[in-house]
Protein backbone atom coordinates (compact mmCIF):
# COMPACT_ATOMS: atom_id res chain seq x y z
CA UNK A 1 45.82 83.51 14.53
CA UNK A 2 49.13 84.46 15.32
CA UNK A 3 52.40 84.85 12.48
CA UNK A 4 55.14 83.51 12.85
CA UNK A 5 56.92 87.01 13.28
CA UNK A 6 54.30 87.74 15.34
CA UNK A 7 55.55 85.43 17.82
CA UNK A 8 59.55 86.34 17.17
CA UNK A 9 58.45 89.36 18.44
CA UNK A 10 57.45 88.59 21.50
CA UNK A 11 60.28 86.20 22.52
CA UNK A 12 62.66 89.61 21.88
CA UNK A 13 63.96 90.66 25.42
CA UNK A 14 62.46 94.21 26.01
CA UNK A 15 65.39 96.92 26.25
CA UNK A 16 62.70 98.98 28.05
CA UNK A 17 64.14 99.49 31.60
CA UNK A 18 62.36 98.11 35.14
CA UNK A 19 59.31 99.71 36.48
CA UNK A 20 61.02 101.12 39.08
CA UNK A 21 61.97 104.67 40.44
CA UNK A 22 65.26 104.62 40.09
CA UNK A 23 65.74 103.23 36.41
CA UNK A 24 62.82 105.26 35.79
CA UNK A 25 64.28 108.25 36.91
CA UNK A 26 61.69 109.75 39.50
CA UNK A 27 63.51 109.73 42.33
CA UNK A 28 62.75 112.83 44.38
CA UNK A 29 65.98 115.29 43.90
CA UNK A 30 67.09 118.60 45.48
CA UNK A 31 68.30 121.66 43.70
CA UNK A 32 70.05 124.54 45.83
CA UNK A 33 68.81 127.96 44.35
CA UNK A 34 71.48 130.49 45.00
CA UNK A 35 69.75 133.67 46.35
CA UNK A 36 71.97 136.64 47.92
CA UNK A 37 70.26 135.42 51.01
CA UNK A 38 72.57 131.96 50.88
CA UNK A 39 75.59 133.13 49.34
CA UNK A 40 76.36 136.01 50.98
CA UNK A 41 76.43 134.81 54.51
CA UNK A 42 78.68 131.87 53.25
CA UNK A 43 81.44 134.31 51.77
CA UNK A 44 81.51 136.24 54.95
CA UNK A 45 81.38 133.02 57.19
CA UNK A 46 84.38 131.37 54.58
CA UNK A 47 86.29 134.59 55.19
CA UNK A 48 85.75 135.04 58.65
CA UNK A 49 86.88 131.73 59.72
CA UNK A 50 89.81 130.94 57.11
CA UNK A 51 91.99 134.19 57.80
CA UNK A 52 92.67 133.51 61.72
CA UNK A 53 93.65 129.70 60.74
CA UNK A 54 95.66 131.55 58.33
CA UNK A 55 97.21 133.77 60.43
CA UNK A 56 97.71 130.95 63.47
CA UNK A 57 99.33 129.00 60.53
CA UNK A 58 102.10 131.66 59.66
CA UNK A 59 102.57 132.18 63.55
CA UNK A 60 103.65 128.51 63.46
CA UNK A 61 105.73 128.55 61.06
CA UNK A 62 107.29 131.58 61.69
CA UNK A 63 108.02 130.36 65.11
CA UNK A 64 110.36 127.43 63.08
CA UNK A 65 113.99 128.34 63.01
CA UNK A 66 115.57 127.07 60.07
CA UNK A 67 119.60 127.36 58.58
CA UNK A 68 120.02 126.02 55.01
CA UNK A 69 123.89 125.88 53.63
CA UNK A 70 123.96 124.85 50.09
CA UNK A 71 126.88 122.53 49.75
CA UNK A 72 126.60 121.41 45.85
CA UNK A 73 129.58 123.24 44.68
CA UNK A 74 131.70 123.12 48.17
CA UNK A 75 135.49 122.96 47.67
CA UNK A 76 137.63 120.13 48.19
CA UNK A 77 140.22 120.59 50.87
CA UNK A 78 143.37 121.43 50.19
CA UNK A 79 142.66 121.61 46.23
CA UNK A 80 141.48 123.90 44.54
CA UNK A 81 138.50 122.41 42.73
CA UNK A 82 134.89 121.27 43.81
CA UNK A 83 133.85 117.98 45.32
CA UNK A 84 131.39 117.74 42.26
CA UNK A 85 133.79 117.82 39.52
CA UNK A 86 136.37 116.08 41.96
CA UNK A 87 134.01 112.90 41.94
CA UNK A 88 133.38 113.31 38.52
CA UNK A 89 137.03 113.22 37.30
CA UNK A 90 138.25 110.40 39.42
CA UNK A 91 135.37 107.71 39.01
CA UNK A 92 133.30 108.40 42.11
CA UNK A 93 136.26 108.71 44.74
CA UNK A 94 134.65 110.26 47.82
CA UNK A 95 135.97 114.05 48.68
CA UNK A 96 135.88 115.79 52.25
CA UNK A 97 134.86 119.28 52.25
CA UNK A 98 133.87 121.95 54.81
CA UNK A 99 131.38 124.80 55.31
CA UNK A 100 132.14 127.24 57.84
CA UNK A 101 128.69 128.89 59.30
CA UNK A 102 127.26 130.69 61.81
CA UNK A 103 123.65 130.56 63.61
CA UNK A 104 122.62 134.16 64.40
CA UNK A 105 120.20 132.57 67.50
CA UNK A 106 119.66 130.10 69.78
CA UNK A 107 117.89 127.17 68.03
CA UNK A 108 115.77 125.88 70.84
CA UNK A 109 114.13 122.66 71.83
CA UNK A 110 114.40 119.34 69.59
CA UNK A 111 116.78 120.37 66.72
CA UNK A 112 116.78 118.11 63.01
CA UNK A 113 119.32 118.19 60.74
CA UNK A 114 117.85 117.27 56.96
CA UNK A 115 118.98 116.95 53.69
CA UNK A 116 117.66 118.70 50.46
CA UNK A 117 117.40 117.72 46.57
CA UNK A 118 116.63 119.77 44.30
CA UNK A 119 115.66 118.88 40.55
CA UNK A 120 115.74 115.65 42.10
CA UNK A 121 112.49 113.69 40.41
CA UNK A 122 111.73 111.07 42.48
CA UNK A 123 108.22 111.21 41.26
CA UNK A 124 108.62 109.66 37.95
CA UNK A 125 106.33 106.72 37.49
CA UNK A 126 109.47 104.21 36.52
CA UNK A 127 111.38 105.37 39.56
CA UNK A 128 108.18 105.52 42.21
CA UNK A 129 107.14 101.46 40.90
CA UNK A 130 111.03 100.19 40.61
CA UNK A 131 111.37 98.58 43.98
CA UNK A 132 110.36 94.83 45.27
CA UNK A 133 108.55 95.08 48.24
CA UNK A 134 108.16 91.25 49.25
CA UNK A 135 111.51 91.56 49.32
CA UNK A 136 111.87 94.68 51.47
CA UNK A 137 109.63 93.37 53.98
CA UNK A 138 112.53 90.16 54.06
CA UNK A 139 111.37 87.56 51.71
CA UNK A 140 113.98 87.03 49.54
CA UNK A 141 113.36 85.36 46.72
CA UNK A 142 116.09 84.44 43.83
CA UNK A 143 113.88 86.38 41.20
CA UNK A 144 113.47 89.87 41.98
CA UNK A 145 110.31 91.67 41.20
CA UNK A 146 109.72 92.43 36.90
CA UNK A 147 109.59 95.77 38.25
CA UNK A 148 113.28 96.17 39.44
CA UNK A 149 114.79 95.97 36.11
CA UNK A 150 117.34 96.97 34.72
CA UNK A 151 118.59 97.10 38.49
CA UNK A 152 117.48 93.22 39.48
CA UNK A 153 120.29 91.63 38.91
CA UNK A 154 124.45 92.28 38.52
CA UNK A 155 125.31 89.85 36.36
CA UNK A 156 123.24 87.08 36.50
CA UNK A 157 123.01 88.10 40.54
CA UNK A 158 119.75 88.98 42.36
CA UNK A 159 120.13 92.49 43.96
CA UNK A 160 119.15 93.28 47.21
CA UNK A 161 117.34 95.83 48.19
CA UNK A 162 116.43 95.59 43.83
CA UNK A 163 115.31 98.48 41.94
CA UNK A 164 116.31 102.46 41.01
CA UNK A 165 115.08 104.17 44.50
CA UNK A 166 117.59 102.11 46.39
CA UNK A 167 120.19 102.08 43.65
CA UNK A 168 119.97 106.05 43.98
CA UNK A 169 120.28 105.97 47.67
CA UNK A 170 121.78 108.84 48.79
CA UNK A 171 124.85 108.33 50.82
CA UNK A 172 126.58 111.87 51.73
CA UNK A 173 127.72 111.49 55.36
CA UNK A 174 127.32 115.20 57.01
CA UNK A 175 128.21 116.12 60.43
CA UNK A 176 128.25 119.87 62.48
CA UNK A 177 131.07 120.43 64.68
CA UNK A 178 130.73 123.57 67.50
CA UNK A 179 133.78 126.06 67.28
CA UNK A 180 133.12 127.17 70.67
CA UNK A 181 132.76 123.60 72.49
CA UNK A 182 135.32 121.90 70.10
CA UNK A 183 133.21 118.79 69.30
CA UNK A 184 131.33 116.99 67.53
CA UNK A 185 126.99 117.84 67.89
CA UNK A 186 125.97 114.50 68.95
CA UNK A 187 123.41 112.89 67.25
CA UNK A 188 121.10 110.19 66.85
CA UNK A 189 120.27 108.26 63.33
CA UNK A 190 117.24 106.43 64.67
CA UNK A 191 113.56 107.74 65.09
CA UNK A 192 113.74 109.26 61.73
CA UNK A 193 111.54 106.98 59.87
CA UNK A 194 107.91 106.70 60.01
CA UNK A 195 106.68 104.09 62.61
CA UNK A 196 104.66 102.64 60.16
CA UNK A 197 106.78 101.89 57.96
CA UNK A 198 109.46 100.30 60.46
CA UNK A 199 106.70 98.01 61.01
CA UNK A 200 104.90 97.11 58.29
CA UNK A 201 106.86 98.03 55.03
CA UNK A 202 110.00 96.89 55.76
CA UNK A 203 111.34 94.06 57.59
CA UNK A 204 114.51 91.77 57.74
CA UNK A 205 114.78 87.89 56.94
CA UNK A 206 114.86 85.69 60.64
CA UNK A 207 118.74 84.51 60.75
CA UNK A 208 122.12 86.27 60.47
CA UNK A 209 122.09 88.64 58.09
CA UNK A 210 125.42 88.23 56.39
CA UNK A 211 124.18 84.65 55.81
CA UNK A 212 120.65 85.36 54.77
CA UNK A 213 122.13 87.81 51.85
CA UNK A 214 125.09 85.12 50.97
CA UNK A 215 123.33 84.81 47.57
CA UNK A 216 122.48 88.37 46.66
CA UNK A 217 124.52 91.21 45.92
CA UNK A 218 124.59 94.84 46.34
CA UNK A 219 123.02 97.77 44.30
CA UNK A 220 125.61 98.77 41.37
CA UNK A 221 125.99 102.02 43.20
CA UNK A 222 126.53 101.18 46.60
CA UNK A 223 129.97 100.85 48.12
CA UNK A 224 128.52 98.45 50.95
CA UNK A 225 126.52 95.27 51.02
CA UNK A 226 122.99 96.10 53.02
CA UNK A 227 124.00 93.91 55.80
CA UNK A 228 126.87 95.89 56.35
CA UNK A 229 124.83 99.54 56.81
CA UNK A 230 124.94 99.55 60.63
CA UNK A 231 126.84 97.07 61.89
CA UNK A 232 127.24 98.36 65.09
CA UNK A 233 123.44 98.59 64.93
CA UNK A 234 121.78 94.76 64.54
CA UNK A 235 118.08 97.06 64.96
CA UNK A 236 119.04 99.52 62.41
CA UNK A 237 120.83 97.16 59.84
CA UNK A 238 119.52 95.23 56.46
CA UNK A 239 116.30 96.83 55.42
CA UNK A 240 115.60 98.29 58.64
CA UNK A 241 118.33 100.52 58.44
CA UNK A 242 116.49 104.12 58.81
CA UNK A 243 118.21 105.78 56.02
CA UNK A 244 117.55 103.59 53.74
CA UNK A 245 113.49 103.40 55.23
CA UNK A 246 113.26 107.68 54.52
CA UNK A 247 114.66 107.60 51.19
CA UNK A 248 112.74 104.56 49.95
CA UNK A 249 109.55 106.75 50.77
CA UNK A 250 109.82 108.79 47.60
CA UNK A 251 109.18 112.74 47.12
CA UNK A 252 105.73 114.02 45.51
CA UNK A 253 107.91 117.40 44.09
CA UNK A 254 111.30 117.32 42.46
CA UNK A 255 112.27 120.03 45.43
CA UNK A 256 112.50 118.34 48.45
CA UNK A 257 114.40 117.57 51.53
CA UNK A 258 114.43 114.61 54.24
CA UNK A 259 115.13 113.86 58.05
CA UNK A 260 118.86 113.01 58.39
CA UNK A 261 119.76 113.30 61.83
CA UNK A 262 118.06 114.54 65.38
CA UNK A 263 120.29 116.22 67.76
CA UNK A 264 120.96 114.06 70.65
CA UNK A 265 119.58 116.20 73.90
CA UNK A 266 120.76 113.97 76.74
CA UNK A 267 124.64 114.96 76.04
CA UNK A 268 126.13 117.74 78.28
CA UNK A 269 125.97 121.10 76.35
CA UNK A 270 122.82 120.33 73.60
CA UNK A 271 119.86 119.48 76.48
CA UNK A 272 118.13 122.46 75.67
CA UNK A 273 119.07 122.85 71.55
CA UNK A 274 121.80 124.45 69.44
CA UNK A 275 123.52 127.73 70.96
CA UNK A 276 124.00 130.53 68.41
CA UNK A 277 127.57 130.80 67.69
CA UNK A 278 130.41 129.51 64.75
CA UNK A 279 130.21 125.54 63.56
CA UNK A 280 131.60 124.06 60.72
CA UNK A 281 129.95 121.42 58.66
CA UNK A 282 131.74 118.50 57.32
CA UNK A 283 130.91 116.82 54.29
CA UNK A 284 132.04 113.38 53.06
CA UNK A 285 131.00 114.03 48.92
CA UNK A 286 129.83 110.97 47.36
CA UNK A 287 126.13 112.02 45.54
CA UNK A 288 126.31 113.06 42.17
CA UNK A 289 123.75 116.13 41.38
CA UNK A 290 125.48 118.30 39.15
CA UNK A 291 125.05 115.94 36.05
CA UNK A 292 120.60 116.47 36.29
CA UNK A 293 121.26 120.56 37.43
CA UNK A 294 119.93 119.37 40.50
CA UNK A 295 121.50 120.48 43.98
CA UNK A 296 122.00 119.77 47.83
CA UNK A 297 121.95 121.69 50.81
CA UNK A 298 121.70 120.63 54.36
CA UNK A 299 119.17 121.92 57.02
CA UNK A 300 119.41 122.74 60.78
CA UNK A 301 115.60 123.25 62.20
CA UNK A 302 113.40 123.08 64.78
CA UNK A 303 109.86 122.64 64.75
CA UNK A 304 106.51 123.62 66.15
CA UNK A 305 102.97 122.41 67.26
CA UNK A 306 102.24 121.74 63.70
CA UNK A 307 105.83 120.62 62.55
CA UNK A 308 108.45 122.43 60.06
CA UNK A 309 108.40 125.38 58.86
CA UNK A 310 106.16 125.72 55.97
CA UNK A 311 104.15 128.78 55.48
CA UNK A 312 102.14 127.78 52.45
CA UNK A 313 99.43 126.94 54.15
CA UNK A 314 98.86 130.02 56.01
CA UNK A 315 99.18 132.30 52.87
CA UNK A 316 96.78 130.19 51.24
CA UNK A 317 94.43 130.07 54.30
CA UNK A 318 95.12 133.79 53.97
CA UNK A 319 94.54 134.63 50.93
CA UNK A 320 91.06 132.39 50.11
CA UNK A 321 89.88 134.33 53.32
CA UNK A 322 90.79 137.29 51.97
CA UNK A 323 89.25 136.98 48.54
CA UNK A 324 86.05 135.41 50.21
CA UNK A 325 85.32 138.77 52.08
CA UNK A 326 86.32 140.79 49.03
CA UNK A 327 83.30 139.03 47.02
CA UNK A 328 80.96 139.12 50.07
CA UNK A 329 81.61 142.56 50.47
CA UNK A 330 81.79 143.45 46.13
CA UNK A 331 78.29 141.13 45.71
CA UNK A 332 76.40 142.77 49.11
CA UNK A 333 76.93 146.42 47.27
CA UNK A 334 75.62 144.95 44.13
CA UNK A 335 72.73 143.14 45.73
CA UNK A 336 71.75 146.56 47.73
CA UNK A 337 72.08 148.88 44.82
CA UNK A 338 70.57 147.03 42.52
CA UNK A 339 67.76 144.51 43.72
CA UNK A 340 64.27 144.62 43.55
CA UNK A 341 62.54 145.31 46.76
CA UNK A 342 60.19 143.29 48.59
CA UNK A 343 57.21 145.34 47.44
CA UNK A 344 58.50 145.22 43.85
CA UNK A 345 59.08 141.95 43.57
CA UNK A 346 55.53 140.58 44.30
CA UNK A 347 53.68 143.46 42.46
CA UNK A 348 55.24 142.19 39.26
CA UNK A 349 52.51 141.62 36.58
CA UNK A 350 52.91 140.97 32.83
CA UNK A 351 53.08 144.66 32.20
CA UNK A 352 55.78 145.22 34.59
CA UNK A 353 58.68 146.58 32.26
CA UNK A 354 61.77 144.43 32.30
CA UNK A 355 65.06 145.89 33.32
């Protein structure tokens, strides 16, 4: 007859796992076993093949033409003191300053002009997550996103566009003038956003603007409301203003630089790029960097098949290629001079002395 714990036993769920394969562990499994016969040949295949991609990569690159002016510490005109302690002294007033400059060589076919940050972290968690985007894509709303603070609202105001990445907008105006032709290289300020985010990140409310942001104010640090960004531009106004679209799409590295301007080629004198000769760049001052150590510069290039100039790749491409045949080559020598042979290796018996 059966006890009572007899039976509390048996009503006990069993912790044993299912009679099954898989929660059993017997599934059939594969393990590689790494004989010179295996690695070898993939070393000397890894090398082979990475060290022309490396080298097509640096001729690429190399084919970019680039002209960086640093313009952190560029002096005010007429004065003798910089634009960055200028600002700094007088409460953000904007300074003018100039850069004369030369390009050594034509810089041919479509010709960008960016703009560069360094020590600039726009990678910080806080900074990457402050921003609303319901609102960016134009659904305003009088309470911001919890993730716009302490830059949702100016006194008891809803900001718009909310948050630090468009509070920090940066809002230099820089433009090249040619020595030779005496005017102004034209450009263009649209087609420098990603397409994808023109057209699904970002959008504008239906209505007129002006009206639309009656009941929202600007970012502390702007000197304009964001429907007045382009108003000669209704496409590139509000949140679809382009600048405003490249800087919202925030840097991985704390070095960095971003599209600005493209050269217009359809005017008289720039159809086929940038003649080599004396320009001037002109610099309306208004972004603070000195305060972080960071600093600015501004960037005349061109690009290739594979885009700007950036040779990383290549060296690394290079190098792994490089290092690859090294071993293949290092481990083959080893593997002649020092294996068993055939012969040896099935003649081994128990009294076959170990070395």
């Amino acid at each position: 007859m059966a006890t009572s714990s007899d039976t509390s036993d048996q009503n006990v769920k069993s912790r044993r796992p299912a009679e099954s394969a898989f929660k059993q562990q017997r599934l059939p499994a594969w393990q590689p076993i790494l004989t010179a016969g295996t690695v070898l040949p993939t070393f000397f295949v890894i090398g082979i093949a990475f060290i022309p991609v490396g080298i097509g990569l640096l001729y690429f690159s190399d084919e970019v033409k680039e002209h960086v002016i640093d313009y952190t510490y560029c002096m005010k005109e007429d004065e003798n003191i910089t634009c960055a302690e200028y600002i700094r002294k007088n409460d953000m007033n904007p300074c003018k300053c100039q850069i004369e400059f030369n390009l050594t060589e034509d810089f041919k076919g479509d010709v960008y002009f960016y703009y560069g940050l360094a020590n600039y972290y726009q990678n910080h968690r806080r900074y990457v997550k402050s921003r609303d985007d319901n609102q960016l894509l134009g659904r305003l709303h009088p309470n911001p996103s919890g993730d716009c603070e302490p830059f949702a609202y100016d006194n008891g105001v809803p900001i718009a566009p909310c948050g630090a990445i468009a509070n920090s907008l940066f809002n230099d105006t820089l433009s090249v003038m040619s020595r030779e032709m005496n005017m102004d290289v034209p450009v263009l300020k649209t087609g420098i956003a990603w397409t994808s985010d023109k057209k699904i990140k970002f959008g504008n409310p239906s209505g007129d603007l002006k009206t639309e942001f009656a009941n929202f104010t600007k970012p502390i640090n702007w000197r304009r409301h964001v429907w007045e960004l382009d108003l000669n531009d209704t496409e590139n106004n509000g949140f679809m203003n382009e600048d405003l679209i490249v800087w919202m799409r925030t840097a991985a590295l704390p070095t960095f630089r971003k599209l600005y301007r493209r050269v217009d080629h359809k005017q008289r004198g720039f159809i086929s790029g940038l003649v080599k000769g004396p320009y001037v760049l002109r610099i309306d001052y208004n972004y603070p960097v000195i305060d972080f150590d960071g600093k600015k510069s501004f960037v005349i290039s061109t690009t290739s098949l594979l885009g700007g100039k950036n040779p990383f790749l290549g060296v690394a491409y290079v190098v792994v290629g490089t290092l690859c045949l090294l071993l293949g080559i290092v481990l083959l020598v080893i593997h002649v001079r020092c294996s068993k042979s055939t012969t040896e290796m099935i003649n081994v018996n128990p009294r076959t002395p170990y070395s």
